[in-house]
N, C-alpha and C. Protein backbone atom coordinates (compact mmCIF):
# COMPACT_ATOMS: atom_id res chain seq x y z
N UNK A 1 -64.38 -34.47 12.57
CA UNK A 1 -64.13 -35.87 12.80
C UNK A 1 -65.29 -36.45 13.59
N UNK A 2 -65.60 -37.66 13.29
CA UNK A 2 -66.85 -38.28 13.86
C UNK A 2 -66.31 -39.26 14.86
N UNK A 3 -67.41 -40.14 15.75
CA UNK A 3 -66.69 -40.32 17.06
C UNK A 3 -66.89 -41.91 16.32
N UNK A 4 -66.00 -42.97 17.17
CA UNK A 4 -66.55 -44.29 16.69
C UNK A 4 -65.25 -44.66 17.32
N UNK A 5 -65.83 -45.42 18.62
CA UNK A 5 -65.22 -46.27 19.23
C UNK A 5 -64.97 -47.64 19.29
N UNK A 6 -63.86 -48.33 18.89
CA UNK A 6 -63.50 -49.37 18.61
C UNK A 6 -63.69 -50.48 19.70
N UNK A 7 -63.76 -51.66 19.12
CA UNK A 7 -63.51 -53.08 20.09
C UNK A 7 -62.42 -52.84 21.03
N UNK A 8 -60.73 -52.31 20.88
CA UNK A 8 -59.77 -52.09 20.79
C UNK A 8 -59.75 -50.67 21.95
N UNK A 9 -59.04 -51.26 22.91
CA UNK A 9 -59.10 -49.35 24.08
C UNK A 9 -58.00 -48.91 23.79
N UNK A 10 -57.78 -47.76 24.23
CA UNK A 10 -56.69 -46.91 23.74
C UNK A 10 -55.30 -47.59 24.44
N UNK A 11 -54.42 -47.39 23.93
CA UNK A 11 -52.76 -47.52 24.72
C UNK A 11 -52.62 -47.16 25.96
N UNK A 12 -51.87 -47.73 26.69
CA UNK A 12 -51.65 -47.29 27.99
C UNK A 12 -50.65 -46.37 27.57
N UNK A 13 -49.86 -46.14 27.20
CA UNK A 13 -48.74 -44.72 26.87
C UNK A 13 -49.72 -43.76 26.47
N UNK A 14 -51.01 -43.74 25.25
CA UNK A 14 -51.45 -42.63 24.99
C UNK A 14 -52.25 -42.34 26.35
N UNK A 15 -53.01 -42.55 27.35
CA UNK A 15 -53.58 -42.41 28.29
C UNK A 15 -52.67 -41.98 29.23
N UNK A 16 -51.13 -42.18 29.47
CA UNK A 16 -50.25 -42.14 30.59
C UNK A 16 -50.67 -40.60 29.97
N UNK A 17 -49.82 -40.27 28.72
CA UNK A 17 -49.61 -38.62 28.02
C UNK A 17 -50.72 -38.06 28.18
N UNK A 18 -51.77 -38.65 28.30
CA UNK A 18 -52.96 -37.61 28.53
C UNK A 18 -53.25 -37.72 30.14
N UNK A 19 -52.97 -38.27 30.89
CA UNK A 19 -52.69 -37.90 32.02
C UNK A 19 -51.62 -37.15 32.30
N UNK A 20 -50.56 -37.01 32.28
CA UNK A 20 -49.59 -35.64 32.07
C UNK A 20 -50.18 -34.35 31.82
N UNK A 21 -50.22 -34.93 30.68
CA UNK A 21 -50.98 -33.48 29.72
C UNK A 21 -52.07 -32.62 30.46
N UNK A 22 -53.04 -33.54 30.98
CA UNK A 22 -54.08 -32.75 32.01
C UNK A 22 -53.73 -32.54 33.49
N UNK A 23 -52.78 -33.07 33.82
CA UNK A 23 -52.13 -32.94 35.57
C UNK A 23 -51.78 -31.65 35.85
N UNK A 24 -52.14 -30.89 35.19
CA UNK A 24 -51.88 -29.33 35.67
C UNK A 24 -53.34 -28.90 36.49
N UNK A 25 -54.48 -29.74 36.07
CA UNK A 25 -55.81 -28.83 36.11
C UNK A 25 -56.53 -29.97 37.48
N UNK A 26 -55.95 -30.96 37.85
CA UNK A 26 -56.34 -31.80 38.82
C UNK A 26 -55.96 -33.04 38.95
N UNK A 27 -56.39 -33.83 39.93
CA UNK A 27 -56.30 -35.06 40.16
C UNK A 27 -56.80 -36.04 38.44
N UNK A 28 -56.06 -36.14 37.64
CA UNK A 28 -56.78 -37.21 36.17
C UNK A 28 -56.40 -38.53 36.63
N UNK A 29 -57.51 -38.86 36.00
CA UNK A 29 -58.41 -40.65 35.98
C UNK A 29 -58.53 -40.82 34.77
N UNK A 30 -58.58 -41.94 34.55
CA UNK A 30 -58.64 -42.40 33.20
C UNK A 30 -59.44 -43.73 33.44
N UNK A 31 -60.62 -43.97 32.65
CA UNK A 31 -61.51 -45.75 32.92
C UNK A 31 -61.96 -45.39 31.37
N UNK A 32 -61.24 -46.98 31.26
CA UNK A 32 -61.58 -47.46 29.95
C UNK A 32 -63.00 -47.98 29.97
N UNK A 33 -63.77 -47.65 28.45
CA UNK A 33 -65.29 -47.98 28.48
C UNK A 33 -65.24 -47.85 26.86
N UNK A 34 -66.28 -48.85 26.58
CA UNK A 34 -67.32 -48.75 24.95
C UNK A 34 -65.49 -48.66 24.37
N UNK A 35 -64.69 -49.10 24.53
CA UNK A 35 -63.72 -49.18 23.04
C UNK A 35 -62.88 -48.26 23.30
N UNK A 36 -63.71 -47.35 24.20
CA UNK A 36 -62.56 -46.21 24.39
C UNK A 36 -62.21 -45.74 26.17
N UNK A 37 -61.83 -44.07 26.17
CA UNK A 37 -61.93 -44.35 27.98
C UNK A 37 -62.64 -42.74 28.10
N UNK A 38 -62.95 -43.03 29.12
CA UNK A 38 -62.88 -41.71 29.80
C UNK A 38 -61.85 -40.82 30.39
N UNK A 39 -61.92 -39.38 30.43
CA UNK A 39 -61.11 -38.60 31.27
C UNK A 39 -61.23 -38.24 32.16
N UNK A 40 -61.23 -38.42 33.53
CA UNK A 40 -62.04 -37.61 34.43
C UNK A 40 -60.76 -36.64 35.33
N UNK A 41 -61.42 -35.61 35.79
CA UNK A 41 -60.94 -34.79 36.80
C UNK A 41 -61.06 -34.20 37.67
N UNK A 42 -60.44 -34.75 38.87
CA UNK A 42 -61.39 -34.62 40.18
C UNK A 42 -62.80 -35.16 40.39
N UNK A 43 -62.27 -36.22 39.57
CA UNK A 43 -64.15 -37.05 39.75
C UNK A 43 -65.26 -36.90 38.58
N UNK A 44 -64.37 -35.97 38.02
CA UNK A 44 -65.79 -35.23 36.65
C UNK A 44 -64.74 -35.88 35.25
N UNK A 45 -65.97 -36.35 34.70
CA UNK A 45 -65.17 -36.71 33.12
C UNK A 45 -65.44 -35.60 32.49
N UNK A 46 -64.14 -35.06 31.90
CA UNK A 46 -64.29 -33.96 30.95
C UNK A 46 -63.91 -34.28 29.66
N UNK A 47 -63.52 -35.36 29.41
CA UNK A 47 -63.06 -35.42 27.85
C UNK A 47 -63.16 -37.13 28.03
N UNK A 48 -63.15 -37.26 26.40
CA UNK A 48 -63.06 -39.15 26.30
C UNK A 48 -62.25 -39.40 24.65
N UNK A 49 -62.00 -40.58 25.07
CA UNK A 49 -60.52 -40.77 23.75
C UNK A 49 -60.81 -41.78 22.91
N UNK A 50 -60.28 -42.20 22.03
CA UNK A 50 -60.81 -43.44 21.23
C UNK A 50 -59.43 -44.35 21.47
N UNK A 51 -59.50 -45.56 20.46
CA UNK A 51 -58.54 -46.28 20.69
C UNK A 51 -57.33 -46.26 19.36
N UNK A 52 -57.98 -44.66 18.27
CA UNK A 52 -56.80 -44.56 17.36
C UNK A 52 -55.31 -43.80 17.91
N UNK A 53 -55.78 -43.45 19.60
CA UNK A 53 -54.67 -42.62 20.07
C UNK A 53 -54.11 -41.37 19.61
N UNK A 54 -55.26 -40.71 18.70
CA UNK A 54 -55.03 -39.30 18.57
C UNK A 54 -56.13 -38.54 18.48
N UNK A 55 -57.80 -39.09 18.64
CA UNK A 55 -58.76 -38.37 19.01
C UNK A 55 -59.05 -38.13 20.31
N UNK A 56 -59.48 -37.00 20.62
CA UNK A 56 -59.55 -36.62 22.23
C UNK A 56 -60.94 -35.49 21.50
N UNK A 57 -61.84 -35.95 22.65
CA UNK A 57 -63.15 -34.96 22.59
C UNK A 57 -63.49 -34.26 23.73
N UNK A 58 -63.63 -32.91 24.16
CA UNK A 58 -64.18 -31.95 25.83
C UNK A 58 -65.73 -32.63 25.09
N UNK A 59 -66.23 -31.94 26.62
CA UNK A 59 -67.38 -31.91 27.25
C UNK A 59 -67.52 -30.72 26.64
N UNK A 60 -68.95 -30.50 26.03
CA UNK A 60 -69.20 -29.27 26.04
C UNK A 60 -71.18 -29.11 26.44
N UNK A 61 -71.52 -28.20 26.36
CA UNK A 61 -72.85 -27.63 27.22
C UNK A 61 -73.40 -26.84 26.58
N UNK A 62 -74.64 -25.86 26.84
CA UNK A 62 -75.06 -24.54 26.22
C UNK A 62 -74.37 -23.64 25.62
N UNK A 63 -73.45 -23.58 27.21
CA UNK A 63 -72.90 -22.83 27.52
C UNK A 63 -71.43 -22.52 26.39
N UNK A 64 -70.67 -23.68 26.41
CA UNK A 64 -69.51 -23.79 25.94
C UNK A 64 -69.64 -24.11 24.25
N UNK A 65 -71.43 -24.68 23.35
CA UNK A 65 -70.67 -25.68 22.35
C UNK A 65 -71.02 -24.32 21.16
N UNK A 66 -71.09 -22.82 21.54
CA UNK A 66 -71.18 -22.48 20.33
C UNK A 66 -69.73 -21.62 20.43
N UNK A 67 -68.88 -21.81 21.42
CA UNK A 67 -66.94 -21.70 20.94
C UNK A 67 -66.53 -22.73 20.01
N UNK A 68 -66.81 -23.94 20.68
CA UNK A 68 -66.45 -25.12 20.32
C UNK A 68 -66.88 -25.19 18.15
N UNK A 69 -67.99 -24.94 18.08
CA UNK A 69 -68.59 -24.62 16.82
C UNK A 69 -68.13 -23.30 16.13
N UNK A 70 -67.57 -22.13 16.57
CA UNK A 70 -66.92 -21.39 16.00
C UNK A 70 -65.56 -21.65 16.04
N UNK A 71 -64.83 -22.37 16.54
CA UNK A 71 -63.64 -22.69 16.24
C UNK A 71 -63.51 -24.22 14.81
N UNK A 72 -64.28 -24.26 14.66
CA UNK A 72 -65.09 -25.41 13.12
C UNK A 72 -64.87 -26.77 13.92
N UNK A 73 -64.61 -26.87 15.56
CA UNK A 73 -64.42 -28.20 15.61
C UNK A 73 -65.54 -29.15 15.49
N UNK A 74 -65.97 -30.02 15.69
CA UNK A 74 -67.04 -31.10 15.69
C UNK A 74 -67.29 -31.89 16.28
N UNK A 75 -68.57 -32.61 16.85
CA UNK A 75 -69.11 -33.15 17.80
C UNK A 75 -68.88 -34.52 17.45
N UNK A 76 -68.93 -35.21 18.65
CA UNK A 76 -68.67 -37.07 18.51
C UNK A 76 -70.05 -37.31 18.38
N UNK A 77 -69.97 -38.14 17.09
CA UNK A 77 -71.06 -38.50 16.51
C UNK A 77 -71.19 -40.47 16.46
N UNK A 78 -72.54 -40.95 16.76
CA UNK A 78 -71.50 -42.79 16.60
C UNK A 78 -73.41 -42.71 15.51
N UNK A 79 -73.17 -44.20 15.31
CA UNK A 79 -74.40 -44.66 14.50
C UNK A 79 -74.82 -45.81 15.22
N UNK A 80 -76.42 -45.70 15.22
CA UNK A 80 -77.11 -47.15 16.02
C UNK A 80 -77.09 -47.59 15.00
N UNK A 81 -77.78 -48.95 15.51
CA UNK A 81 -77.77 -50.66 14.88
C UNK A 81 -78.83 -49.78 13.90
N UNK A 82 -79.72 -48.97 13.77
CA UNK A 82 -80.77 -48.94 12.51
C UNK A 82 -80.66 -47.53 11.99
N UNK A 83 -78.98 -47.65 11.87
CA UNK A 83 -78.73 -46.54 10.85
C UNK A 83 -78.99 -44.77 11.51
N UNK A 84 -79.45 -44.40 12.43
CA UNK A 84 -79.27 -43.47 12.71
C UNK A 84 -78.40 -43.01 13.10
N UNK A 85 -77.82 -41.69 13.30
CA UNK A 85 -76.87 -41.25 13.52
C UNK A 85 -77.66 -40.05 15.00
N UNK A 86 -76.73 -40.26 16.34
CA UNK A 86 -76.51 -39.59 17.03
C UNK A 86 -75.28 -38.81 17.95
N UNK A 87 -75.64 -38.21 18.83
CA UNK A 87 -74.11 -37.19 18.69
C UNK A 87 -74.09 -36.99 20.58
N UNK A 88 -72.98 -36.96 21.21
CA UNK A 88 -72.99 -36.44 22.19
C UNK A 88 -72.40 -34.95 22.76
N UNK A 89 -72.09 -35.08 23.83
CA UNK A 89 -72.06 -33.62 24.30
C UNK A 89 -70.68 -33.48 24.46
N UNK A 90 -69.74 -33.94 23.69
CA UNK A 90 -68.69 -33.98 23.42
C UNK A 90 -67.80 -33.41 21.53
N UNK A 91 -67.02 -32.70 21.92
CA UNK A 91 -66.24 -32.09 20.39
C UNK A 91 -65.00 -32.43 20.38
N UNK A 92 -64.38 -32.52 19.33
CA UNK A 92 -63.26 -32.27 19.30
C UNK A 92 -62.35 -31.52 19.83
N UNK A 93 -61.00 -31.70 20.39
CA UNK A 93 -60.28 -30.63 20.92
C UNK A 93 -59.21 -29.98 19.59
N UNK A 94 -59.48 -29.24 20.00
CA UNK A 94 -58.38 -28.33 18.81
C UNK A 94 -56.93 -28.71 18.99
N UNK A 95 -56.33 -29.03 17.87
CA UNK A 95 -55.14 -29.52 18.19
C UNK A 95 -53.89 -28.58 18.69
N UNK A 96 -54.31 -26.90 18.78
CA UNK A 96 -53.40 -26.32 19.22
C UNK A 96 -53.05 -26.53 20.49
N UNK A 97 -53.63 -27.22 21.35
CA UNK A 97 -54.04 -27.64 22.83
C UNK A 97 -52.51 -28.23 23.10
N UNK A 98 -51.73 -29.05 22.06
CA UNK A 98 -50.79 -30.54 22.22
C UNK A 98 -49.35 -29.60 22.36
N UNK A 99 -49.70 -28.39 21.58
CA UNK A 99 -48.61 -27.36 21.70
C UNK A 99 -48.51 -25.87 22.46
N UNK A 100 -49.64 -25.58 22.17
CA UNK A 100 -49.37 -24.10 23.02
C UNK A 100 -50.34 -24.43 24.81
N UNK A 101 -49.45 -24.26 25.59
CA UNK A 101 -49.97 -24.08 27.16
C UNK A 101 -51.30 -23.00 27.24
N UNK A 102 -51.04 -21.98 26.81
CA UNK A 102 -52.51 -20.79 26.47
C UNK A 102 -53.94 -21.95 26.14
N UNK A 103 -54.08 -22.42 24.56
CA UNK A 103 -54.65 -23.02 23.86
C UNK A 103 -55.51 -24.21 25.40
N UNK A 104 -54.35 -25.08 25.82
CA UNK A 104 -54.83 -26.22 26.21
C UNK A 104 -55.41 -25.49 27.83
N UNK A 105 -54.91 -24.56 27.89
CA UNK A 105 -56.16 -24.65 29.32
C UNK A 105 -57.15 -23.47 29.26
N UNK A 106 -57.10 -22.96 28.02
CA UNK A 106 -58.51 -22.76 28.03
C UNK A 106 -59.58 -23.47 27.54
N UNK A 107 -59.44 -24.12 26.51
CA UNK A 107 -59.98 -25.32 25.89
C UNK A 107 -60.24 -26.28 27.59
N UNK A 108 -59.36 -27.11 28.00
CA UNK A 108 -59.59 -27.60 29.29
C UNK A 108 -60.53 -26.95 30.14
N UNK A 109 -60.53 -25.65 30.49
CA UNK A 109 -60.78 -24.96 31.35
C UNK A 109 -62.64 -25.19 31.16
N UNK A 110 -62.84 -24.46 29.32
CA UNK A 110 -64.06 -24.84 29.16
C UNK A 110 -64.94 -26.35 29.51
N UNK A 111 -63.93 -27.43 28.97
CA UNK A 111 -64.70 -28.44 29.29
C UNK A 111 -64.96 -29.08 30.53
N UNK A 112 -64.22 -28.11 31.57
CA UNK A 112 -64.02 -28.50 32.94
C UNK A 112 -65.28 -28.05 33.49
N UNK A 113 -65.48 -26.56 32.90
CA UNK A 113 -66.83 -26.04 33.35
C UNK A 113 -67.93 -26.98 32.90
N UNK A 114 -68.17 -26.98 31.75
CA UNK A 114 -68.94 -28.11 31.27
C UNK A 114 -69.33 -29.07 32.56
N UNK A 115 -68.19 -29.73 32.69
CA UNK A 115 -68.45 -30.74 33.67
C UNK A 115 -69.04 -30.70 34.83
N UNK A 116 -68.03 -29.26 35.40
CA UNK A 116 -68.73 -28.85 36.59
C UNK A 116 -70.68 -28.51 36.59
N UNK A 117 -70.99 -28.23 35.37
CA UNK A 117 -72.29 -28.22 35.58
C UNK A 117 -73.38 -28.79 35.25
N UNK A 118 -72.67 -30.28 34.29
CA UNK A 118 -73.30 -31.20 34.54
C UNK A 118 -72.98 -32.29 35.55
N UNK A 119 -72.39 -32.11 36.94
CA UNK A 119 -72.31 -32.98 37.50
C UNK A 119 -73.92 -32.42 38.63
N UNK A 120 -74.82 -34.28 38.52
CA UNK A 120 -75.46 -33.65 39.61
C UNK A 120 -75.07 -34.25 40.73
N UNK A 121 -76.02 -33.41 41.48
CA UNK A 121 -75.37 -33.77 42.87
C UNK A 121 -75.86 -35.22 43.67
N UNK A 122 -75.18 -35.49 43.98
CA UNK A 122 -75.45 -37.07 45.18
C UNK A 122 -77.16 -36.62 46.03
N UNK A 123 -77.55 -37.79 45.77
CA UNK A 123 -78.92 -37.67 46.57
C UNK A 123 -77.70 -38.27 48.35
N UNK A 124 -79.01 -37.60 48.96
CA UNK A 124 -78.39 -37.77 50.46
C UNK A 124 -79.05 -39.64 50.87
N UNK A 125 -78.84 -39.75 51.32
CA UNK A 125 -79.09 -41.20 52.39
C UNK A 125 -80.48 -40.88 52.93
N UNK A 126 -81.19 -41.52 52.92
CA UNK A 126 -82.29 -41.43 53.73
C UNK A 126 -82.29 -41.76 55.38
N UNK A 127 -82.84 -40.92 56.04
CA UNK A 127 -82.90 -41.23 57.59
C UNK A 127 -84.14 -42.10 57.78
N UNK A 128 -83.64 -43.32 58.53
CA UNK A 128 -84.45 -44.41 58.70
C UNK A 128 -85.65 -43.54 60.03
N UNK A 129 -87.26 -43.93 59.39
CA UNK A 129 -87.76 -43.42 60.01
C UNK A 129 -88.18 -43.70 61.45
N UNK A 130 -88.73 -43.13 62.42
CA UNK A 130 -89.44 -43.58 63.39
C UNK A 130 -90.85 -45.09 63.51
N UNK A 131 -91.52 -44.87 62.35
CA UNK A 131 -92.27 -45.99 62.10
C UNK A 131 -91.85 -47.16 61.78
N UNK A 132 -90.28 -46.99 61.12
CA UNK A 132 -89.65 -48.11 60.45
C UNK A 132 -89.05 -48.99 62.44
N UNK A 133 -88.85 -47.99 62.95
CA UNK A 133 -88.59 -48.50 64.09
C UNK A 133 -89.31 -48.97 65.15
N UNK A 134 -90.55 -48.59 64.76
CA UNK A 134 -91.87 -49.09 66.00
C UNK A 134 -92.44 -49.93 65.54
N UNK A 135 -92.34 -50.38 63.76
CA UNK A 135 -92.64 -52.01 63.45
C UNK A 135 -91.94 -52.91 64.19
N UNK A 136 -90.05 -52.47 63.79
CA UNK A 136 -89.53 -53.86 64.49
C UNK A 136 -89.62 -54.51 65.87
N UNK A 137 -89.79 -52.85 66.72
CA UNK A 137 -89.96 -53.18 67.91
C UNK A 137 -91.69 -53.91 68.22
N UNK A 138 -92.29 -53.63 67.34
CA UNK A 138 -93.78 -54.31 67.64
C UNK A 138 -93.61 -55.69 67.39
N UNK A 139 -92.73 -56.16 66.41
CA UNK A 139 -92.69 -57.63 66.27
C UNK A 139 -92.03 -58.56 67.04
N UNK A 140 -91.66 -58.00 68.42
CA UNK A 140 -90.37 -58.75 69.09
C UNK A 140 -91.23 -59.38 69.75
């Protein structure tokens, strides 16, 4: 299945159920964007939904997208304004996920990792320097 996010965001009931559905594995967020929303958990988006209310795509990585590709699922794919076709770092979730508890947190589990290692980290604050402070005081 190819990705293609609508004008149209998903349902608030299908988003409530997918918050359920993932409340085993953390704090889930949900922000609607581009037609569709994000998933996040604990701060990390691991999956994103469309607005037909039955596509759901993980995060996947190096690491994770040649499971994801041996299980035949497929990557979210959209098309630019000049006809190309590109794809993100996102697949399909296998639909055994909706029924078997096993299925959905390992599937989860993977795209969680995913996440975890593409999140980078926060640059720190800069410490205001000493010179920045012997200008102002020179101008008084």
């Amino acid at each position: 299945m190819t990705g293609e996010l609508s004008a149209m965001p998903p349902t608030s009931s299908h988003l409530d159920y997918l918050k359920d559905l993932f409340s085993p594995f953390g704090a889930i967020t949900i922000r609607k964007m581009f037609g569709g929303a994000g998933v996040y958990c604990d701060g990390m988006i691991f999956a994103i939904c469309d607005s037909t209310d039955t596509a759901v795509w993980f995060k996947v990585d190096d690491v994770t997208r040649a499971e994801f590709k041996a299980a035949g699922l497929s990557p979210f794919t959209f098309e630019f304004e000049n006809g190309k076709t590109g794809t993100m770092s996102y697949y399909t979730v296998p639909e055994e996920i909706y029924d078997d508890h096993d299925a959905l947190s390992h599937w989860t589990e993977l795209a969680l990792a995913a996440a975890r290692r593409a999140k980078k980290p926060r640059k720190k604050a800069k410490k205001k320097t000493a010179k920045k402070n012997k200008k102002k005081s020179a101008k008084k």
